[in-house]
C-alpha atoms as a PDB file:
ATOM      1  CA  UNK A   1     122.427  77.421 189.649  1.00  0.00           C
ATOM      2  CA  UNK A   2     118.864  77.301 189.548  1.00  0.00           C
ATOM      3  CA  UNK A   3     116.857  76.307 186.353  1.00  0.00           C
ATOM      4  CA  UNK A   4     115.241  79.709 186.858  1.00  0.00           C
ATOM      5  CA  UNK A   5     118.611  81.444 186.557  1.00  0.00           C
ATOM      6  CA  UNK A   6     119.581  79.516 182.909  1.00  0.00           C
ATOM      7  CA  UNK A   7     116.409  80.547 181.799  1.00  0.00           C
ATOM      8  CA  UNK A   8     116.788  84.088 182.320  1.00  0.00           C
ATOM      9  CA  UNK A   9     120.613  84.124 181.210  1.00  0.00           C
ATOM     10  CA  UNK A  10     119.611  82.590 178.199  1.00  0.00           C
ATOM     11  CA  UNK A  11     116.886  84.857 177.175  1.00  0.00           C
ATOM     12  CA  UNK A  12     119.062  87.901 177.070  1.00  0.00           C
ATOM     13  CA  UNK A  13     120.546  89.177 174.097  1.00  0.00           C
ATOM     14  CA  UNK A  14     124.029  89.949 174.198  1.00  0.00           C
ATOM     15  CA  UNK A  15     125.425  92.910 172.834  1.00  0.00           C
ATOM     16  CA  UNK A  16     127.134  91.566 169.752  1.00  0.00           C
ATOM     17  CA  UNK A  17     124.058  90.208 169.276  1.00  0.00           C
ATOM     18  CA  UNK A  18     122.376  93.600 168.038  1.00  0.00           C
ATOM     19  CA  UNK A  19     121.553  94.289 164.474  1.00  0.00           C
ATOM     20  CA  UNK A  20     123.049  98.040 162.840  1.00  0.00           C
ATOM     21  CA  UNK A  21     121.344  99.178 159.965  1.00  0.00           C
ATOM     22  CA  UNK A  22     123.966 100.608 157.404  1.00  0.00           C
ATOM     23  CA  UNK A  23     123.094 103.213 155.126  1.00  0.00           C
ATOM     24  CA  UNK A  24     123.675 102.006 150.976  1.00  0.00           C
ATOM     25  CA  UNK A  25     126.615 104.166 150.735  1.00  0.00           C
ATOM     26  CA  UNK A  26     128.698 102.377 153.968  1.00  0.00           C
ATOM     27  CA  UNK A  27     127.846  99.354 152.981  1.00  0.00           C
ATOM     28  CA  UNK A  28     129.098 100.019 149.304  1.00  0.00           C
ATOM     29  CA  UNK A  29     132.393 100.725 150.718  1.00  0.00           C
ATOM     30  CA  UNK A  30     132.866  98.235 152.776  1.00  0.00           C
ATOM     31  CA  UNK A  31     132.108  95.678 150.047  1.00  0.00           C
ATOM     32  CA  UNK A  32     134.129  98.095 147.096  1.00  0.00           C
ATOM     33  CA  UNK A  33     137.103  99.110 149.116  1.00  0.00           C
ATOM     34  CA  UNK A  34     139.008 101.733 146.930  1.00  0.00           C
ATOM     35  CA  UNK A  35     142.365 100.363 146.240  1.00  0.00           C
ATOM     36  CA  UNK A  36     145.502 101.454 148.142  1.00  0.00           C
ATOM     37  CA  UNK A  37     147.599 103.476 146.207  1.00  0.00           C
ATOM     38  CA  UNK A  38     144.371 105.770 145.738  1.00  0.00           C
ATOM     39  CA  UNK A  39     144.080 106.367 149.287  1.00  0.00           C
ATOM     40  CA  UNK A  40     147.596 106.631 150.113  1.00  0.00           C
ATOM     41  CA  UNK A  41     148.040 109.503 147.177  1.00  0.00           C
ATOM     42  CA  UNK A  42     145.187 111.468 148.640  1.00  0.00           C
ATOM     43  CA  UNK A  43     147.208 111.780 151.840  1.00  0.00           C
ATOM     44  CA  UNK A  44     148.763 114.791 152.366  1.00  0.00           C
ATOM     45  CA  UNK A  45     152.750 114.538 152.343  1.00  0.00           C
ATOM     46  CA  UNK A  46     152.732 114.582 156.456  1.00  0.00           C
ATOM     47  CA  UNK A  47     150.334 111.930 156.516  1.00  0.00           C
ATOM     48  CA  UNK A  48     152.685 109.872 154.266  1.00  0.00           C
ATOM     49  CA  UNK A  49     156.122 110.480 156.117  1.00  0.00           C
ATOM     50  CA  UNK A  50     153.832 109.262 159.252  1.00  0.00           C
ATOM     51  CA  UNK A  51     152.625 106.189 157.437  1.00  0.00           C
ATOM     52  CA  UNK A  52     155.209 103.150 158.596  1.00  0.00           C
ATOM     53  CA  UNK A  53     153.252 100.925 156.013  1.00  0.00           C
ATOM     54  CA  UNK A  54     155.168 103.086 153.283  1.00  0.00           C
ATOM     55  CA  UNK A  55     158.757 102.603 152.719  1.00  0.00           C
ATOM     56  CA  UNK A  56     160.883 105.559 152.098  1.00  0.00           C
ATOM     57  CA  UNK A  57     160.911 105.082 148.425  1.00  0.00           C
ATOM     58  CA  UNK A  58     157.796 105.672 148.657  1.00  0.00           C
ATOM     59  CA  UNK A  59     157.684 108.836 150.352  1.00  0.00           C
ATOM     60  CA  UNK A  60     160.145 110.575 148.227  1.00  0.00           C
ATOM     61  CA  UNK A  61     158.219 109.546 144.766  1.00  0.00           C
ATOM     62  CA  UNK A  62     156.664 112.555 143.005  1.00  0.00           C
ATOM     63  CA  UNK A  63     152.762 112.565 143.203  1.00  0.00           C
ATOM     64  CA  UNK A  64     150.811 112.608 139.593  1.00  0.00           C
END
């Protein structure tokens, strides 16, 4: 491999290597999750019985 060759390999950016701009909002939920059981009781009750995270206990519990 020439010198030639390393220089021009390592002068090109790689793709991880590019920078995303995230609007405030995204980048408020990716750094303030909401918590679990608020996501999992705005699921509708086929989204739940699909869930294999949830145990059946969980499916049958009454939502508030």
């Amino acid at each position: 491999m020439s010198q030639e060759s390393v220089h021009n390999q390592a002068k090109k950016p790689s793709p991880a290597a590019e920078v995303f701009e995230l609007s405030p909002e995204v980048l408020d939920k990716v750094k303030h999750p909401p918590q679990m059981d608020e996501v999992i009781l705005e699921q509708s009750p086929e989204e739940r019985r699909g869930n294999q995270a949830l145990v059946p206990q969980m499916l049958d519990e009454p939502t508030e």
